[in-house]
N, C-alpha and C. Protein backbone atom coordinates (compact mmCIF):
# COMPACT_ATOMS: atom_id res chain seq x y z
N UNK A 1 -12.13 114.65 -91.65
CA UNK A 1 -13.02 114.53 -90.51
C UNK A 1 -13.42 113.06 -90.33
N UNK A 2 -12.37 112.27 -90.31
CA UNK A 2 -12.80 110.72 -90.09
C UNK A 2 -12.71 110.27 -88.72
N UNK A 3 -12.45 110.84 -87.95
CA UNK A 3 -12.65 110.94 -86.69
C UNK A 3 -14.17 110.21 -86.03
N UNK A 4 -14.89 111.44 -86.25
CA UNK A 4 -15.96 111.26 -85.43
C UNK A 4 -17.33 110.04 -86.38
N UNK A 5 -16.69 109.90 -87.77
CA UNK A 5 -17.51 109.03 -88.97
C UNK A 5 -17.65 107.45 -87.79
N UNK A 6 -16.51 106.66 -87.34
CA UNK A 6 -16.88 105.52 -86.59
C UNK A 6 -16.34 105.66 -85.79
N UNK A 7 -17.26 105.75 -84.84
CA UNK A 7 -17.82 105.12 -83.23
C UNK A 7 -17.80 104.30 -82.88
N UNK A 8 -17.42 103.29 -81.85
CA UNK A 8 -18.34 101.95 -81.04
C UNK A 8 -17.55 102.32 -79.34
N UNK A 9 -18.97 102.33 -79.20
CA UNK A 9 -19.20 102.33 -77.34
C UNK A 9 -19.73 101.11 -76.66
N UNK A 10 -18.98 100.81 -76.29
CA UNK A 10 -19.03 100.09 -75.14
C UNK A 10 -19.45 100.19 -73.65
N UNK A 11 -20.72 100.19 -73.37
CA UNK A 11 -20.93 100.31 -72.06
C UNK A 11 -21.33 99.07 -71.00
N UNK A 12 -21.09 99.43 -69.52
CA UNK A 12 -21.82 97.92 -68.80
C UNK A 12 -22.02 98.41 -67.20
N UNK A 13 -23.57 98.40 -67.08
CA UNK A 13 -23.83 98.44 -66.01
C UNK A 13 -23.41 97.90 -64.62
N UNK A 14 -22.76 98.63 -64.15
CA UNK A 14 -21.66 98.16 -62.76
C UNK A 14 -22.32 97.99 -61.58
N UNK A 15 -23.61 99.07 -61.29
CA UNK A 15 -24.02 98.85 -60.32
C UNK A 15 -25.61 99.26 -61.00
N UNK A 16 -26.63 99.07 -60.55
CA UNK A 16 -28.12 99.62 -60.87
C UNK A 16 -28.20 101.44 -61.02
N UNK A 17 -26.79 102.02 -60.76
CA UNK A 17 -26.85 103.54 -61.03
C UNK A 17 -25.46 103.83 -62.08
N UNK A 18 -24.65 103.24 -62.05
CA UNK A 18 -23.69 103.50 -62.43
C UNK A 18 -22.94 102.25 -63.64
N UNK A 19 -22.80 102.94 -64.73
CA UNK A 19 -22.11 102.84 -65.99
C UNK A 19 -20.94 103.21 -66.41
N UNK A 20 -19.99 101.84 -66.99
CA UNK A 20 -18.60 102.54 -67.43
C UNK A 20 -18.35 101.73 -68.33
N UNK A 21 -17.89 102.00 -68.98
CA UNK A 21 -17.50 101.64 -70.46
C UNK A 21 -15.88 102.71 -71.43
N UNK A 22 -16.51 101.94 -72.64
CA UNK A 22 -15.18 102.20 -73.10
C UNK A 22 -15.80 103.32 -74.65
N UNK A 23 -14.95 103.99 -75.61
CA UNK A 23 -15.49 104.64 -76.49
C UNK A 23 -14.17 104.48 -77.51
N UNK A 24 -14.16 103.66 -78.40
CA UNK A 24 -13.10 103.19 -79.51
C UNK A 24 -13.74 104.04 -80.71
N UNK A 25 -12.80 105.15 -81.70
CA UNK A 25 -12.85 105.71 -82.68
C UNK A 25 -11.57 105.22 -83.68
N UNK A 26 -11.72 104.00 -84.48
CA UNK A 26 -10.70 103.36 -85.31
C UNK A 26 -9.87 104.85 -86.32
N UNK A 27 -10.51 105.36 -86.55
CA UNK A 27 -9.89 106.06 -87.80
C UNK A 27 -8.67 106.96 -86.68
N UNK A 28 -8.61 107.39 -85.45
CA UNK A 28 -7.97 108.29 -84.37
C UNK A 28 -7.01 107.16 -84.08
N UNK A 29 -7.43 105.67 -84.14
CA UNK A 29 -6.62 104.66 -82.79
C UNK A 29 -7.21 105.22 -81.50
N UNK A 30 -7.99 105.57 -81.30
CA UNK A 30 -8.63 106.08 -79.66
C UNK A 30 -9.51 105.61 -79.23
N UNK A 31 -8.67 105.41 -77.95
CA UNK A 31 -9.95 104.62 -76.70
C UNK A 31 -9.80 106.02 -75.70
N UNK A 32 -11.07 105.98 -75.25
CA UNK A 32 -11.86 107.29 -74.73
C UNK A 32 -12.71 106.36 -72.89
N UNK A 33 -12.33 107.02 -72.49
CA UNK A 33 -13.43 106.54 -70.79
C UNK A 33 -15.03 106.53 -71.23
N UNK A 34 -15.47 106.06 -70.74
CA UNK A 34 -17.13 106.66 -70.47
C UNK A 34 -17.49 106.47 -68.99
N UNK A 35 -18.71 107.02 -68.29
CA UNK A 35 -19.02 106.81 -67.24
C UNK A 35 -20.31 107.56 -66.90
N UNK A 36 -21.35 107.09 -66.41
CA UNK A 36 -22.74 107.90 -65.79
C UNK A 36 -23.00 107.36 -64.96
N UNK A 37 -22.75 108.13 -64.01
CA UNK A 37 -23.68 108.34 -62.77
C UNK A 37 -25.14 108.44 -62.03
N UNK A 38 -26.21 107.84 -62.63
CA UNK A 38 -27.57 108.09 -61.72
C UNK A 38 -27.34 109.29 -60.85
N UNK A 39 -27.61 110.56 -60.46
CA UNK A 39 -27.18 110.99 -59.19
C UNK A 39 -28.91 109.99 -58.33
N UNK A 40 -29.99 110.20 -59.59
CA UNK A 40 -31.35 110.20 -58.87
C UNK A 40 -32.08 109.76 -60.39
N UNK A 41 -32.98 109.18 -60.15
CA UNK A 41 -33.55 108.41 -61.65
C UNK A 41 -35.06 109.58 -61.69
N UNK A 42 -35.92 109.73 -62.50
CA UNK A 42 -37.13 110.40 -62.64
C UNK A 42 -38.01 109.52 -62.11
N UNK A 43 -38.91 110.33 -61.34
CA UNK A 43 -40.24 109.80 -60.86
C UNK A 43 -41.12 111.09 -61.70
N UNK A 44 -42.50 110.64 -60.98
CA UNK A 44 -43.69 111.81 -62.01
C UNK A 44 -43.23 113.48 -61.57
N UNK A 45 -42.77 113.27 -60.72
CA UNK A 45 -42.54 115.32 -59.77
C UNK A 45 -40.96 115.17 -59.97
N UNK A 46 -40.13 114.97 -59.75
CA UNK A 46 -38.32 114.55 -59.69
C UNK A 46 -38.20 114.50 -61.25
N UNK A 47 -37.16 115.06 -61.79
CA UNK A 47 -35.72 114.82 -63.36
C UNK A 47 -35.17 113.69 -62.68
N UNK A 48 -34.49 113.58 -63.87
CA UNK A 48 -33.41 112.62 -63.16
C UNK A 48 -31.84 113.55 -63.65
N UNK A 49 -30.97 113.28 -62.97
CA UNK A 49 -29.89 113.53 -62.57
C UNK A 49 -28.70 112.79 -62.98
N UNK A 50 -28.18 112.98 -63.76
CA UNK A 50 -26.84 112.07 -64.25
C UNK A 50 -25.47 113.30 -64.28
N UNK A 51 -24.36 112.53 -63.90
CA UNK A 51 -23.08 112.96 -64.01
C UNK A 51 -22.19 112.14 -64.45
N UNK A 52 -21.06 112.60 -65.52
CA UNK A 52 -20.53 111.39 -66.12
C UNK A 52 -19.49 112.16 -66.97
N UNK A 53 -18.66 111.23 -67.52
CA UNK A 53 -17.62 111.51 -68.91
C UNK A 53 -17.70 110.97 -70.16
N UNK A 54 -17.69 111.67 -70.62
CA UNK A 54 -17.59 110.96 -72.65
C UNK A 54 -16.35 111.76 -73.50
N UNK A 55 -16.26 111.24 -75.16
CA UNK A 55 -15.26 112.30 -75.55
C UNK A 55 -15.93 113.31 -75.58
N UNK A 56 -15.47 114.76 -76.02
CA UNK A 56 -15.68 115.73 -76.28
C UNK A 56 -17.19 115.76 -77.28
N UNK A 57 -17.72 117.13 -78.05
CA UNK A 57 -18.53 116.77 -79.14
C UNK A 57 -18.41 116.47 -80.31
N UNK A 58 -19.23 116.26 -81.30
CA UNK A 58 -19.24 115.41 -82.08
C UNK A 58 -17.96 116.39 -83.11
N UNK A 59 -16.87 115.66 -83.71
CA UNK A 59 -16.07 116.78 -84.51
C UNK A 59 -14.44 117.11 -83.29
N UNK A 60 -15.07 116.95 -82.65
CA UNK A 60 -13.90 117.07 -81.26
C UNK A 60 -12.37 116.73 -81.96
N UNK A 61 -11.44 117.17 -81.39
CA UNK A 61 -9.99 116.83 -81.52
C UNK A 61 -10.02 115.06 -80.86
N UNK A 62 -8.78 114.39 -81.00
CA UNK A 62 -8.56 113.06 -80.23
C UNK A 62 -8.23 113.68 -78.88
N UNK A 63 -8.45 112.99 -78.05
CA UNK A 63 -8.07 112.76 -76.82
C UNK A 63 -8.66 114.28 -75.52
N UNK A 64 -9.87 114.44 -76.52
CA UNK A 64 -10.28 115.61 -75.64
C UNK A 64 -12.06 115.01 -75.19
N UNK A 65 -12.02 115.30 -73.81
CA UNK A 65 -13.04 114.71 -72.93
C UNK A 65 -14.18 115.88 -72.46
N UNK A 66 -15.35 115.34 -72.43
CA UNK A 66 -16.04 116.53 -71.68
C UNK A 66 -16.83 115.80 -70.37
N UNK A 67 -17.23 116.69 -69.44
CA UNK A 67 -17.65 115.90 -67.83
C UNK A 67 -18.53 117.20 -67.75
N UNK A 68 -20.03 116.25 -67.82
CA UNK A 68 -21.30 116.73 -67.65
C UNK A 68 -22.22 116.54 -66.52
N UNK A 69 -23.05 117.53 -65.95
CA UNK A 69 -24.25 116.98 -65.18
C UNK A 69 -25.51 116.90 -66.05
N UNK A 70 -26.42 116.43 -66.36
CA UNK A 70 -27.50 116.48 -67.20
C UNK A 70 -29.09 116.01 -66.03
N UNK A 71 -29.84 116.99 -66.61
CA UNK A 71 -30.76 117.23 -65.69
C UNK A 71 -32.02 116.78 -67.08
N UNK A 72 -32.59 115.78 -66.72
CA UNK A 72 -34.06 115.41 -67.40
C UNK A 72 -35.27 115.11 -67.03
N UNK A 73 -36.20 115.10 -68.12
CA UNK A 73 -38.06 114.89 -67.87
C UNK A 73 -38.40 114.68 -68.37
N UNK A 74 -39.36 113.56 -68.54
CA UNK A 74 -40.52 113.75 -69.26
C UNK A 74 -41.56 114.72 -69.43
N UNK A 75 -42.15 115.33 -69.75
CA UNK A 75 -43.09 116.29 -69.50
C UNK A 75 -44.39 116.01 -69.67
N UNK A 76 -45.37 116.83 -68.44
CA UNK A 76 -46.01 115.71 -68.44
C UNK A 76 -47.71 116.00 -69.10
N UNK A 77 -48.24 115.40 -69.29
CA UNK A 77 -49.13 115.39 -70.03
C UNK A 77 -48.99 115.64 -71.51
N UNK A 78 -48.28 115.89 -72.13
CA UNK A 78 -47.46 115.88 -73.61
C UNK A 78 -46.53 114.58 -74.04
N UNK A 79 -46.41 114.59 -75.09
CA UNK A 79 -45.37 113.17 -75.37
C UNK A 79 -44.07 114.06 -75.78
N UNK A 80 -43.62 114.76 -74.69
CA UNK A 80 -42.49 115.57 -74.93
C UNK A 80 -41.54 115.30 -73.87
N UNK A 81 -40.10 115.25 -73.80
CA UNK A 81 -38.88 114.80 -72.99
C UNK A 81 -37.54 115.52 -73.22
N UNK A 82 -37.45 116.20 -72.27
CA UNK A 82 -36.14 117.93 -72.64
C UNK A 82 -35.38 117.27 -71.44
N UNK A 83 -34.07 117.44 -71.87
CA UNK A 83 -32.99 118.11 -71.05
C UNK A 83 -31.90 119.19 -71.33
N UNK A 84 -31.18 119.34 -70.31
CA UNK A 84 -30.35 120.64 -69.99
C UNK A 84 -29.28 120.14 -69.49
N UNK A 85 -28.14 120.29 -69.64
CA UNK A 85 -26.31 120.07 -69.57
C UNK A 85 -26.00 121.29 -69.37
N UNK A 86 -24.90 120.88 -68.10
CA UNK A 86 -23.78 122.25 -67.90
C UNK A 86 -22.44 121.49 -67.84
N UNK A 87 -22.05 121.82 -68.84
CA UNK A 87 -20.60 120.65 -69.46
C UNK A 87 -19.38 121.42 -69.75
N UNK A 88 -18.42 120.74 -69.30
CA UNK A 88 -16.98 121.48 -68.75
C UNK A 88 -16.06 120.93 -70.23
N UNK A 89 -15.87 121.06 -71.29
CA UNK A 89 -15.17 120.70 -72.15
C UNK A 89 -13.98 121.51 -72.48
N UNK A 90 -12.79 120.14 -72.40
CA UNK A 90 -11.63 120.25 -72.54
C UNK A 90 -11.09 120.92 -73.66
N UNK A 91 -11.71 120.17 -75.34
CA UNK A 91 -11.87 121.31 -76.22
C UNK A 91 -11.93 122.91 -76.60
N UNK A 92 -12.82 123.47 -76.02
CA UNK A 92 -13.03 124.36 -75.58
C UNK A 92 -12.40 125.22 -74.41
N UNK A 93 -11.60 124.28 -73.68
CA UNK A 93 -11.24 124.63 -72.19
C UNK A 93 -12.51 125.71 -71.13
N UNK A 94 -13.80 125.22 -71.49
CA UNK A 94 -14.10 125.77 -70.39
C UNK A 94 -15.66 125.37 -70.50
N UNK A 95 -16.90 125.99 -69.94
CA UNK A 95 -17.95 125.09 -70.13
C UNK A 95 -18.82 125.82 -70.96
N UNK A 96 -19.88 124.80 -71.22
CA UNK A 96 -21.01 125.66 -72.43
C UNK A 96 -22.44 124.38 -71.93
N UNK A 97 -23.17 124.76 -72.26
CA UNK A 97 -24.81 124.41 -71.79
C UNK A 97 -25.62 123.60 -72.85
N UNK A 98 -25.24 122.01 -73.19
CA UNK A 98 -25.72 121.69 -74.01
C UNK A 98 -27.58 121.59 -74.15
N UNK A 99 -28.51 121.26 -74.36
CA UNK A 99 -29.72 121.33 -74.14
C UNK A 99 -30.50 120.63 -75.30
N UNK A 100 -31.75 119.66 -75.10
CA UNK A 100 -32.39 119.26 -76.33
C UNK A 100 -33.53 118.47 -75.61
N UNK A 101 -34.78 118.26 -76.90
CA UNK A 101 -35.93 118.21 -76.27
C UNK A 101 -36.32 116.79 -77.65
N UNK A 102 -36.44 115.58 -77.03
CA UNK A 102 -37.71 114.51 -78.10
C UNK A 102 -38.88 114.63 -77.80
N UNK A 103 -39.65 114.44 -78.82
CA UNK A 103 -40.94 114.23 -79.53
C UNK A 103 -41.22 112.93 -79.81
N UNK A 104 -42.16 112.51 -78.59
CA UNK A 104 -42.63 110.77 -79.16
C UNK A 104 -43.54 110.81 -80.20
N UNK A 105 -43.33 110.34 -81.59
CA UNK A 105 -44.35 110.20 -82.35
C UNK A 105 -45.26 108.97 -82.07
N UNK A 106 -44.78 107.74 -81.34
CA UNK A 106 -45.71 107.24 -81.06
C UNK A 106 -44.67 105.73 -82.18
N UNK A 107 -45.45 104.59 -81.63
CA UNK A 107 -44.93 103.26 -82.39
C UNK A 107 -43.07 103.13 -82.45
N UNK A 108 -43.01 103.47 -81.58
CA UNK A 108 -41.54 103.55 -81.41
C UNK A 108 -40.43 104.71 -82.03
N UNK A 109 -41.44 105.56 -82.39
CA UNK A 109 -40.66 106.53 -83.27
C UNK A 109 -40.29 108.10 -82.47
N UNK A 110 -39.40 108.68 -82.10
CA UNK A 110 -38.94 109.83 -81.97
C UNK A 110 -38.29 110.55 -83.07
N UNK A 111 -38.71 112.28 -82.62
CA UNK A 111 -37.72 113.36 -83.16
C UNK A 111 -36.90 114.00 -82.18
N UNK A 112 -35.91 114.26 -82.32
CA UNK A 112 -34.81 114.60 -81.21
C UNK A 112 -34.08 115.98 -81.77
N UNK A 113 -34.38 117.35 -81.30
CA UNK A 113 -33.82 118.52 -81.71
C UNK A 113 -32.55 119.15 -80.71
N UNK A 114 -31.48 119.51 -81.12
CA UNK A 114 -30.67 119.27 -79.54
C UNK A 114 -29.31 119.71 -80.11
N UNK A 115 -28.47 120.58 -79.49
CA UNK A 115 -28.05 121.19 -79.44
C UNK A 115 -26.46 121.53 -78.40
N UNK A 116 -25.77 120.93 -78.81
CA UNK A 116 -24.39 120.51 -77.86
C UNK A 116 -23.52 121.15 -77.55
N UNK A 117 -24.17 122.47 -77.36
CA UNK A 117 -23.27 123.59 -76.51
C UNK A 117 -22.81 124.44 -77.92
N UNK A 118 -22.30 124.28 -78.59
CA UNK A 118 -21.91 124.78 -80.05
C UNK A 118 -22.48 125.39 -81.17
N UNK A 119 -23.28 123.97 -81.60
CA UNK A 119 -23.72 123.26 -82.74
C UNK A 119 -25.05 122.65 -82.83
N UNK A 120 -26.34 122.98 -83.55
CA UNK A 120 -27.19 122.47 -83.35
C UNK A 120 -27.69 120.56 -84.73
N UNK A 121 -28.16 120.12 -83.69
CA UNK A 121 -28.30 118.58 -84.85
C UNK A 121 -29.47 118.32 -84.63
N UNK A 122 -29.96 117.28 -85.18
CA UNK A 122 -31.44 116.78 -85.47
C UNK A 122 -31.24 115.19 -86.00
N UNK A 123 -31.93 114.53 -84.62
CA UNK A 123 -32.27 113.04 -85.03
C UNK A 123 -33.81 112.30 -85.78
N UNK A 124 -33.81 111.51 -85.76
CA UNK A 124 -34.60 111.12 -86.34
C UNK A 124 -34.62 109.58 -85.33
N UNK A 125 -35.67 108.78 -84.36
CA UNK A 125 -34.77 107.67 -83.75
C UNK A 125 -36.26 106.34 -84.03
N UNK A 126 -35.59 105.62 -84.24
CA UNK A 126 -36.63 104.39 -84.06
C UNK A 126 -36.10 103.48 -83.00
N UNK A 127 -37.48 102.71 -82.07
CA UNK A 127 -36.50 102.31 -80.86
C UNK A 127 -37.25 100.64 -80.74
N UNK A 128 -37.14 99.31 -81.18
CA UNK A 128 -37.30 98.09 -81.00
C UNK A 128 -36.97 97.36 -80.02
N UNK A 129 -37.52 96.98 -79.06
CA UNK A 129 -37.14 95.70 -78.00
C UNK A 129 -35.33 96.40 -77.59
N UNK A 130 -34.76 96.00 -77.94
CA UNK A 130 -32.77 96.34 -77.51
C UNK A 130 -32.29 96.64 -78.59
N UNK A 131 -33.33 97.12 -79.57
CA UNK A 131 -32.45 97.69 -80.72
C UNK A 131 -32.74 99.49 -80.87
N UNK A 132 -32.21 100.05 -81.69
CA UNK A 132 -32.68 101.11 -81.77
C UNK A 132 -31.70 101.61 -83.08
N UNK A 133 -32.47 102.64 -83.85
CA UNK A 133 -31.70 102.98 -85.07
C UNK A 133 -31.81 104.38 -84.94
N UNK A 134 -30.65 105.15 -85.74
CA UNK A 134 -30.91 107.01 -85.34
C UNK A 134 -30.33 107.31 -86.61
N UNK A 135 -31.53 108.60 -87.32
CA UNK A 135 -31.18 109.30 -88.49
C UNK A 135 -30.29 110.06 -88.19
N UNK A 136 -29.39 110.55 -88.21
CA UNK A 136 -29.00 111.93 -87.99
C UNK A 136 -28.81 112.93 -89.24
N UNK A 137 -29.09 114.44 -88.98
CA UNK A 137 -28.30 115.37 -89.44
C UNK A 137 -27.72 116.31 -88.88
N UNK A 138 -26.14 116.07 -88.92
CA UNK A 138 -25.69 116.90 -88.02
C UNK A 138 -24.37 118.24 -88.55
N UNK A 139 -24.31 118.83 -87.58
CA UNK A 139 -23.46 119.78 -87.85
C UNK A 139 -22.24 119.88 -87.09
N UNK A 140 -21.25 120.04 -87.88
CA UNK A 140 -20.18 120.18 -88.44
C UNK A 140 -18.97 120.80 -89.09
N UNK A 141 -18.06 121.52 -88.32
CA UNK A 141 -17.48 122.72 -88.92
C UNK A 141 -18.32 123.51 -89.76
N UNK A 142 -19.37 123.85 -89.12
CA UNK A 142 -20.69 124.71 -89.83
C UNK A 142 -21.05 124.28 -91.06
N UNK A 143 -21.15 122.94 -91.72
CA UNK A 143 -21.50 122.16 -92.51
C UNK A 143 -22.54 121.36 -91.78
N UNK A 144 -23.47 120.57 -92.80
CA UNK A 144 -24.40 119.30 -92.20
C UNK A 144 -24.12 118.38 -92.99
N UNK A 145 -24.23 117.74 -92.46
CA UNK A 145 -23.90 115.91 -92.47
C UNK A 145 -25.15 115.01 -92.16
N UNK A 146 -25.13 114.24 -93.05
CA UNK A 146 -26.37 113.18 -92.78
C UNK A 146 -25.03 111.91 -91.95
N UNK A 147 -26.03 111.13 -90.77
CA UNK A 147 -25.10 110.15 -89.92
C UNK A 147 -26.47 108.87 -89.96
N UNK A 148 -25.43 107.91 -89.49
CA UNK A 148 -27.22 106.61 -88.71
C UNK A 148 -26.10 106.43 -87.37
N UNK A 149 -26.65 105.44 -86.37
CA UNK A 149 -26.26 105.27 -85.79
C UNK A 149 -27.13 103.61 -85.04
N UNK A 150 -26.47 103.22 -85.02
CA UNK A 150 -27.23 101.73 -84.53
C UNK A 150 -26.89 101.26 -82.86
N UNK A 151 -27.51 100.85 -82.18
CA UNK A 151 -27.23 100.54 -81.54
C UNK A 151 -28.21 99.30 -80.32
N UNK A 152 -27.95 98.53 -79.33
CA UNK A 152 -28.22 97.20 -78.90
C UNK A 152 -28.02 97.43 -77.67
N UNK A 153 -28.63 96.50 -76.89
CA UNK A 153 -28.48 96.56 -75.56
C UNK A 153 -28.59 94.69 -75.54
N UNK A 154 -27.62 94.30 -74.55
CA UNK A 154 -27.54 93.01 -74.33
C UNK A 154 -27.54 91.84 -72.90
């Protein structure tokens, strides 16, 4: 399962709604599309609305893609933030309803419980200026796995 162990994504804002990038997994040799769509960003009453491509989920075969709409919120008066996916994966050949909800603890810290159509995982996220770090434990041919995940904005 060295597949899904390293990641690096590449993304770059093309227009103020729209993102495309690249998704390199060394241990596969695979380069993967990415792409999101804004349909509509969140205001206090409005989700926001994204449509887009990534690989498949986490564990996925090479060269298998999934193309999602994802519907989100903050919620309001709580330090709570859920969304809901209706995602067409190639894997699978057909679609499944990913869904998951963070918990701001506050000082930059989230819990992230969430659930990718399959398989349920659990983050752990700390978030700095353009940095951000993520615990994970995730699941895995019905195994769990401890993951991190780092990542920058530039």
């Amino acid at each position: 399962m060295d597949r899904p162990r390293w990641r690096t994504t590449l993304n770059y804002a093309v227009a103020n709604r729209l993102q495309l990038g690249v998704e390199f997994n060394p241990a596969a040799r695979e380069f993967a599309p990415l792409a999101n769509l804004f349909l509509f960003t969140e205001t206090n009453v409005r989700p926001a609305a994204v449509i887009g491509t990534s690989s498949d989920r986490v564990g996925s075969p090479p060269k298998e893609q999934a193309y999602f709409l994802t519907i989100a919120k903050r919620l309001p008066s709580v330090p709570i933030s859920a969304y809901a996916t209706i995602n067409y994966s190639e894997w699978d050949n057909g679609f499944n309803f990913p869904f998951g909800a963070s918990i701001d603890l506050g000082n930059g810290f989230t819990v992230r419980g969430m659930y990718d159509g399959v398989l349920p995982h659990l983050m752990l996220n700390y978030y700095f200026k353009e940095f951000s770090l993520s615990l994970m434990y995730i699941s895995i041919d019905q195994s769990q796995r401890p993951g991190i995940a780092l990542s920058s904005s530039f």
